[in-house]
PDB file of N, CA and C in Angstrom:
ATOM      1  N   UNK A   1       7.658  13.945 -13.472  1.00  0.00           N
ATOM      2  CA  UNK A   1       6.827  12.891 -14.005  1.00  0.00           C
ATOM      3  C   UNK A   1       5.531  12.848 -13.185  1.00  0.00           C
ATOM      4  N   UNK A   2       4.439  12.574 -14.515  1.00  0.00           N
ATOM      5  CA  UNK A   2       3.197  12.540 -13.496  1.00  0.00           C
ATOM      6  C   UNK A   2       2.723  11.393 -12.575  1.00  0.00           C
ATOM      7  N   UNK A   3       2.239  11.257 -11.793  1.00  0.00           N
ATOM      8  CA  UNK A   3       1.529  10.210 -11.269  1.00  0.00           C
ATOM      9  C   UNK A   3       0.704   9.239 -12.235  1.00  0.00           C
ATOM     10  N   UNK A   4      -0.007   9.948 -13.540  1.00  0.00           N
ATOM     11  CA  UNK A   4      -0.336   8.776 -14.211  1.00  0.00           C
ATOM     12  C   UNK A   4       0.650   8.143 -15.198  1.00  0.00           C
ATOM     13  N   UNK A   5       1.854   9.254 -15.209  1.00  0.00           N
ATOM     14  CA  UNK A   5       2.931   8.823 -16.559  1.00  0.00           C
ATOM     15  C   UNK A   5       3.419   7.284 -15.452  1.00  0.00           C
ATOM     16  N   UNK A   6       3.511   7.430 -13.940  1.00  0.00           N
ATOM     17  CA  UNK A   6       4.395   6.265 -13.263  1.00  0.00           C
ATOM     18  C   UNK A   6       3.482   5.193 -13.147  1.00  0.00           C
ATOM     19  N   UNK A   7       1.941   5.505 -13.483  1.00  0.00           N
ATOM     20  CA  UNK A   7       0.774   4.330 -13.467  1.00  0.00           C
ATOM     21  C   UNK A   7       1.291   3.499 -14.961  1.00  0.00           C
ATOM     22  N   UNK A   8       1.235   4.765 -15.760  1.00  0.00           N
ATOM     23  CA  UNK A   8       1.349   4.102 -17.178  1.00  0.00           C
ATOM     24  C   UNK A   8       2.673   2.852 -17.499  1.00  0.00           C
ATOM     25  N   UNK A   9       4.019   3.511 -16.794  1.00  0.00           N
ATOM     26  CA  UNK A   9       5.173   3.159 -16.906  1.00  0.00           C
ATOM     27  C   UNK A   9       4.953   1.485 -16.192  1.00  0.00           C
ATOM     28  N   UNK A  10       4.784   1.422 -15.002  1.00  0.00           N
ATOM     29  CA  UNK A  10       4.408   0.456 -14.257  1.00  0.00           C
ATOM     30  C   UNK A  10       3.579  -0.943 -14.939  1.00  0.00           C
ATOM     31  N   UNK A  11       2.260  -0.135 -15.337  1.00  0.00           N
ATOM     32  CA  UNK A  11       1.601  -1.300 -16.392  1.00  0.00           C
ATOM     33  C   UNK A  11       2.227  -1.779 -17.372  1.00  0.00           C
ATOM     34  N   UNK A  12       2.781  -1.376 -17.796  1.00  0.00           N
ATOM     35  CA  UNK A  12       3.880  -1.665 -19.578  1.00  0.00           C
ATOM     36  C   UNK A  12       5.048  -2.479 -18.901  1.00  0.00           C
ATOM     37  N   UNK A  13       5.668  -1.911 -17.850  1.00  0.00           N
ATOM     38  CA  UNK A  13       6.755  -2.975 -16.929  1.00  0.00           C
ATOM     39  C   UNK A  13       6.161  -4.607 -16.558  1.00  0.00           C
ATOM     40  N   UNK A  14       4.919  -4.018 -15.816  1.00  0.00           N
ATOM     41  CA  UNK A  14       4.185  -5.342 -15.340  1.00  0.00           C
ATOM     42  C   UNK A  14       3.764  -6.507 -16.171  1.00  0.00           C
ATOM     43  N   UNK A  15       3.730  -5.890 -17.458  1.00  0.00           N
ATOM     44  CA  UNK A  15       2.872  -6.867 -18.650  1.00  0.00           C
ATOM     45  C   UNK A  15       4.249  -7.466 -19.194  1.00  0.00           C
ATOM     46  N   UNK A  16       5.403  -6.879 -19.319  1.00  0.00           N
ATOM     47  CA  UNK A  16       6.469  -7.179 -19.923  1.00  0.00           C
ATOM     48  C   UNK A  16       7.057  -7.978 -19.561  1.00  0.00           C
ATOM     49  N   UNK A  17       7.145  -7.730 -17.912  1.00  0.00           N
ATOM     50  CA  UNK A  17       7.818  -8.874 -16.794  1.00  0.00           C
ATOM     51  C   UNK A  17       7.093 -10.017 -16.872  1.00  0.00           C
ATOM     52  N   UNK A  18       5.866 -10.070 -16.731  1.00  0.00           N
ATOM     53  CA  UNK A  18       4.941 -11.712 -16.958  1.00  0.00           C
ATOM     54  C   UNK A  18       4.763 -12.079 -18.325  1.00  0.00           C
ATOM     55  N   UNK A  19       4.984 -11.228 -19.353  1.00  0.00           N
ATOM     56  CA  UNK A  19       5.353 -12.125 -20.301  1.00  0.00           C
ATOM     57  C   UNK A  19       6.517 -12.833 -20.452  1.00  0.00           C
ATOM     58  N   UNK A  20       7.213 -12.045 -19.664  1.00  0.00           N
ATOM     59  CA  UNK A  20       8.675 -12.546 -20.212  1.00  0.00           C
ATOM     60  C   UNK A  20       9.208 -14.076 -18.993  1.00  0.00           C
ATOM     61  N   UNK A  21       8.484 -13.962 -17.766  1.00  0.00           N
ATOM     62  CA  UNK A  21       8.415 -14.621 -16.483  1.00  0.00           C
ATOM     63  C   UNK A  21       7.279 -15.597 -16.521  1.00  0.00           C
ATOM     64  N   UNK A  22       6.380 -15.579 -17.086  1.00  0.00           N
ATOM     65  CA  UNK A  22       5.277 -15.851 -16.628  1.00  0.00           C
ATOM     66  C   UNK A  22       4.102 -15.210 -15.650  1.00  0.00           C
ATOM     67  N   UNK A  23       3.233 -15.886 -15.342  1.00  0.00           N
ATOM     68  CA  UNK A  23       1.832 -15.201 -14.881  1.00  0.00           C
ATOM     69  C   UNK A  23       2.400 -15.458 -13.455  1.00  0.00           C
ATOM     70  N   UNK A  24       2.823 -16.619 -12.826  1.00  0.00           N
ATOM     71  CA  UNK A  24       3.134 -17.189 -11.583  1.00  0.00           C
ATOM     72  C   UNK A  24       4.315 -16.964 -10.728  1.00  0.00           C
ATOM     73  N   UNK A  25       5.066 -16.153 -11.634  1.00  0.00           N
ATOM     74  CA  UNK A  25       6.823 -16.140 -11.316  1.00  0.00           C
ATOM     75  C   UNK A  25       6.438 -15.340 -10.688  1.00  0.00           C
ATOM     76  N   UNK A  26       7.307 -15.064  -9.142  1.00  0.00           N
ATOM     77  CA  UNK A  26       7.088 -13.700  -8.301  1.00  0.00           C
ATOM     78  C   UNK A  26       7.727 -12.375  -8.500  1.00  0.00           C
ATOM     79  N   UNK A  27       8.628 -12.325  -9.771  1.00  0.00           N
ATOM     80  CA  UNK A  27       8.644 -11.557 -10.418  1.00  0.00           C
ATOM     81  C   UNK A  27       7.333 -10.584 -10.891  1.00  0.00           C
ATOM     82  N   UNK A  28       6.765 -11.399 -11.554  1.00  0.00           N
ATOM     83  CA  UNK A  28       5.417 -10.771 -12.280  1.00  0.00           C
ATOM     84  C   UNK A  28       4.530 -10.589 -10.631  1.00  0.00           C
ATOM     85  N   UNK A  29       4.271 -11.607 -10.044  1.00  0.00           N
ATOM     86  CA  UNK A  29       3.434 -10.311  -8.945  1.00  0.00           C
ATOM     87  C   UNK A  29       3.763  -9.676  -8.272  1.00  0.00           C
ATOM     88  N   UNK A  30       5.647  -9.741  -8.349  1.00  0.00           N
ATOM     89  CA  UNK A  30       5.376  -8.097  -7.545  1.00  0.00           C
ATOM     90  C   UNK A  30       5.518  -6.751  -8.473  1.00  0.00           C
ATOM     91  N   UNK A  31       5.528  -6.774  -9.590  1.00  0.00           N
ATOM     92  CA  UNK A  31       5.496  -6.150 -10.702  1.00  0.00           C
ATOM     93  C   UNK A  31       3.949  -5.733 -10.719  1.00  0.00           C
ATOM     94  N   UNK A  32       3.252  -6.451 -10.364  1.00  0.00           N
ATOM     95  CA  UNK A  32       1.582  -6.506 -10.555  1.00  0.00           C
ATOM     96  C   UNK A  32       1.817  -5.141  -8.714  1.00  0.00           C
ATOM     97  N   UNK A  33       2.506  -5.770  -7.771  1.00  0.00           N
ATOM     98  CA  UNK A  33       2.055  -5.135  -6.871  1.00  0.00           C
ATOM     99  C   UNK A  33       3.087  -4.114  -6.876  1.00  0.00           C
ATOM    100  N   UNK A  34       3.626  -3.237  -7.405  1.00  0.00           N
ATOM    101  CA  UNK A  34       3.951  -2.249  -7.620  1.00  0.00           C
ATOM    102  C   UNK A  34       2.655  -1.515  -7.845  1.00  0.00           C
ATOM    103  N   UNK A  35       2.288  -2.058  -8.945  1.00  0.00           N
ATOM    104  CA  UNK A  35       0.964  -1.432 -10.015  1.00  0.00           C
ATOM    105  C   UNK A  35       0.010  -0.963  -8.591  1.00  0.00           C
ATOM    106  N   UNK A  36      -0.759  -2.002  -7.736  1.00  0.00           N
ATOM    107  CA  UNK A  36      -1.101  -1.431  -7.048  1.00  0.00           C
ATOM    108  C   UNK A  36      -0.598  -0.566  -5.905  1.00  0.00           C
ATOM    109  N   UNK A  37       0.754  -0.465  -5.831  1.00  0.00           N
ATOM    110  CA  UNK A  37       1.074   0.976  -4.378  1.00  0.00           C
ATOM    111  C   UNK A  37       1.095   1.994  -5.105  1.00  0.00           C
ATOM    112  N   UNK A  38       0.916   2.188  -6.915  1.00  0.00           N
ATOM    113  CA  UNK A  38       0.991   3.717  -7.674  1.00  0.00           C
ATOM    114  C   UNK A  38      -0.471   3.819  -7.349  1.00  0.00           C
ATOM    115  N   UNK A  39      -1.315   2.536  -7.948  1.00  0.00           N
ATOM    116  CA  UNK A  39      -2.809   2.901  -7.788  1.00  0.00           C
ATOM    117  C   UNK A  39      -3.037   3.244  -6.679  1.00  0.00           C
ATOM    118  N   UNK A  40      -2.835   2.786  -5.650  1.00  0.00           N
ATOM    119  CA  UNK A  40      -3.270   3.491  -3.977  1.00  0.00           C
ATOM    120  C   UNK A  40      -2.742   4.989  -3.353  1.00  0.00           C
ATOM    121  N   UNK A  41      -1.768   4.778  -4.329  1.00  0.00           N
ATOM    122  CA  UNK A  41      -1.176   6.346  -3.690  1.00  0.00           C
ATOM    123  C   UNK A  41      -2.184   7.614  -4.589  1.00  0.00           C
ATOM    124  N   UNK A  42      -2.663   6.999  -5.693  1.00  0.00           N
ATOM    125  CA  UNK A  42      -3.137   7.950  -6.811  1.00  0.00           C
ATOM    126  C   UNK A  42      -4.992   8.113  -5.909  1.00  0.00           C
ATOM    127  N   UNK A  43      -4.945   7.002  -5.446  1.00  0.00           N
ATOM    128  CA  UNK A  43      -6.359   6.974  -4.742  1.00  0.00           C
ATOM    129  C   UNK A  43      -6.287   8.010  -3.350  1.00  0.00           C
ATOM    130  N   UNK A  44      -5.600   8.039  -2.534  1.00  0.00           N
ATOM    131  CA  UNK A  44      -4.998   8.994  -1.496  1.00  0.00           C
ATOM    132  C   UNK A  44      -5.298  10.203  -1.773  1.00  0.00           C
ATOM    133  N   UNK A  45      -4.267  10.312  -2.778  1.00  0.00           N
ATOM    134  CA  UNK A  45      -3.884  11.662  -3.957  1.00  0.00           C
ATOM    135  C   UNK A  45      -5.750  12.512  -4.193  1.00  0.00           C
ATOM    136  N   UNK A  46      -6.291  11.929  -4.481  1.00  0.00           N
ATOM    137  CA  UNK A  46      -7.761  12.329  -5.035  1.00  0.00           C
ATOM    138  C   UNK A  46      -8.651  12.387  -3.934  1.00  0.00           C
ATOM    139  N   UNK A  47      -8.047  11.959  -2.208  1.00  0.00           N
ATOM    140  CA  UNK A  47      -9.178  12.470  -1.421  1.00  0.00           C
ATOM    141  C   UNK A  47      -8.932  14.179  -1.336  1.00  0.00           C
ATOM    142  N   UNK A  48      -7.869  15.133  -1.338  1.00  0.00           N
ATOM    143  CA  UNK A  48      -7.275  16.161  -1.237  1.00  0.00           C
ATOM    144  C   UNK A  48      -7.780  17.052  -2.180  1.00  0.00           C
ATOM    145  N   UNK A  49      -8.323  16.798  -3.754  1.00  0.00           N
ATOM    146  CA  UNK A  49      -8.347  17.077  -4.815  1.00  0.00           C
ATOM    147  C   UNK A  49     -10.024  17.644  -5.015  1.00  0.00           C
ATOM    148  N   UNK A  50      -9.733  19.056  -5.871  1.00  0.00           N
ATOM    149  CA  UNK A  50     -11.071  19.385  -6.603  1.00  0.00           C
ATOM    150  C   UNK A  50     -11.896  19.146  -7.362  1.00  0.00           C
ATOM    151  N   UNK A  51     -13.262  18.816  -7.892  1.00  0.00           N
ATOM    152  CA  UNK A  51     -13.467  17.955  -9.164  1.00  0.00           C
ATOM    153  C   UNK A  51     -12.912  17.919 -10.058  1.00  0.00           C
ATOM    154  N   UNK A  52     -12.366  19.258 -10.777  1.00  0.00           N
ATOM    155  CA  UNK A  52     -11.491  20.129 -11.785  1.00  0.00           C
ATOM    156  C   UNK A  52      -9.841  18.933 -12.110  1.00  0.00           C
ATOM    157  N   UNK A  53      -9.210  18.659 -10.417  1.00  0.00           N
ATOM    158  CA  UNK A  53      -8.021  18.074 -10.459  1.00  0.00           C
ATOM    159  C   UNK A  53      -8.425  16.794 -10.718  1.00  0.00           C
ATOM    160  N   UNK A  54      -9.582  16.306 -10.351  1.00  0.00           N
ATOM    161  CA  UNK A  54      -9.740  14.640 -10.692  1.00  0.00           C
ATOM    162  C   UNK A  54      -9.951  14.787 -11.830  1.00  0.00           C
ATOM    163  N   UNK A  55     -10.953  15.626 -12.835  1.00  0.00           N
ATOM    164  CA  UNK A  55     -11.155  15.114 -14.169  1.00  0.00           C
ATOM    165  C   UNK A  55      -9.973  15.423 -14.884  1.00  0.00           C
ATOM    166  N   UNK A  56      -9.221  15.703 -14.588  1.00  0.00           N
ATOM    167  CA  UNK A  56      -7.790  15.963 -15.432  1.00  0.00           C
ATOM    168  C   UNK A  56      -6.654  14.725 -14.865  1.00  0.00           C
ATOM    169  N   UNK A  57      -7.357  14.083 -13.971  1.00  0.00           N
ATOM    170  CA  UNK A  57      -6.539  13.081 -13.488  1.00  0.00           C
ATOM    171  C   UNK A  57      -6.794  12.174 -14.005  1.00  0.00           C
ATOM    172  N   UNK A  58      -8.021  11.795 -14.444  1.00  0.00           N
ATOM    173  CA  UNK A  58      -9.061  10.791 -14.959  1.00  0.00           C
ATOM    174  C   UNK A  58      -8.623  11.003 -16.809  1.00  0.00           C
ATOM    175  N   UNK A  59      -8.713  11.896 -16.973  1.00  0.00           N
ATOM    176  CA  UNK A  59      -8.536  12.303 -18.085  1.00  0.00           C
ATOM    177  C   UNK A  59      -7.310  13.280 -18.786  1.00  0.00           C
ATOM    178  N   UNK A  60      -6.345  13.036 -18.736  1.00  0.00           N
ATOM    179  CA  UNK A  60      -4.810  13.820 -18.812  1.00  0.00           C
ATOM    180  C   UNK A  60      -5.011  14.473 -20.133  1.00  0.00           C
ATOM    181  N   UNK A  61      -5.527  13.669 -21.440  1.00  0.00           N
ATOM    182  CA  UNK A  61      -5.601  14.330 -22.481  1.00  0.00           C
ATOM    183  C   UNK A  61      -6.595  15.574 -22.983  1.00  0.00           C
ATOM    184  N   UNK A  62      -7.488  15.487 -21.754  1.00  0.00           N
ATOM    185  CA  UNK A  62      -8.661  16.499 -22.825  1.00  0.00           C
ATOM    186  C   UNK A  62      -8.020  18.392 -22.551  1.00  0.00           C
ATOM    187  N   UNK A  63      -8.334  18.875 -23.085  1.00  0.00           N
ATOM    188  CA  UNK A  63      -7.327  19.824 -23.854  1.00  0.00           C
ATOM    189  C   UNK A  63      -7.473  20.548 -22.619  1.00  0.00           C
ATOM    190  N   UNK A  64      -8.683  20.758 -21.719  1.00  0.00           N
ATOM    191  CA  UNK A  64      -8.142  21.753 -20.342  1.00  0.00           C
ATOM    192  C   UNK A  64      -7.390  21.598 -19.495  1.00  0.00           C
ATOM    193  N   UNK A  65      -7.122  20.237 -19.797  1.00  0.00           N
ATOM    194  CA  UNK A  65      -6.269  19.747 -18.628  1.00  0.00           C
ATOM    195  C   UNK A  65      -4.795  19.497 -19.083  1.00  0.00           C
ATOM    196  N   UNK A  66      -4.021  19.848 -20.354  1.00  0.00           N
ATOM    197  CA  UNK A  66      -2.707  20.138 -21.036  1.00  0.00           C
ATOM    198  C   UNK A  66      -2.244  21.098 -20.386  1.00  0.00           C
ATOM    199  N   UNK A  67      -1.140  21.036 -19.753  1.00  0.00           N
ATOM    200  CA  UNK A  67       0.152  21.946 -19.841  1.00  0.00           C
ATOM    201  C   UNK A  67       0.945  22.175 -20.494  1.00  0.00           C
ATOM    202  N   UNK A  68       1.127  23.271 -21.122  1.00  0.00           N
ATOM    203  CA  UNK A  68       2.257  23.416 -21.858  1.00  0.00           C
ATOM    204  C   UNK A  68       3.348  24.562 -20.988  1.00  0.00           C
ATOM    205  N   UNK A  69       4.777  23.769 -21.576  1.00  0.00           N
ATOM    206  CA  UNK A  69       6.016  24.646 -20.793  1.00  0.00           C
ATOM    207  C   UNK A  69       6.557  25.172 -21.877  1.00  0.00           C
ATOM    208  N   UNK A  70       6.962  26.341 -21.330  1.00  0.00           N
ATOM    209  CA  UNK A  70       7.757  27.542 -22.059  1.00  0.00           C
ATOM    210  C   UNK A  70       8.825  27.376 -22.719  1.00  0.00           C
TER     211      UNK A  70
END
């Protein structure tokens, strides 16, 4: 799993939990602060990285940046 599939996963968790909790329940912020230790690690992740790996990081869908498996 990618680093943005666990950004993506995280946000959809986070929104789900405070709807379902509320905005205030500490449920929902630490759901919120999950969100940020993927975002910080993904920020880390990109001091290491070539322009090439960020715009495919930034951008997962545009077609140079697809993997396909065998």
């Amino acid at each position: 799993m990618s680093l943005s599939e666990v950004i993506s996963q995280e946000l959809a968790s986070a929104r789900n939990i405070c709807s379902t909790y509320g905005d205030t329940d500490p449920h929902c912020r630490a759901a919120w602060d999950a969100v940020e230790e993927v975002l910080a690690a993904r920020s880390h992740q990109h001091a290491n990285l070539s322009n090439f790996e960020r715009y495919c990081l930034d951008n997962p869908e545009a077609a140079e940046c697809l993997i396909y498996d065998n």
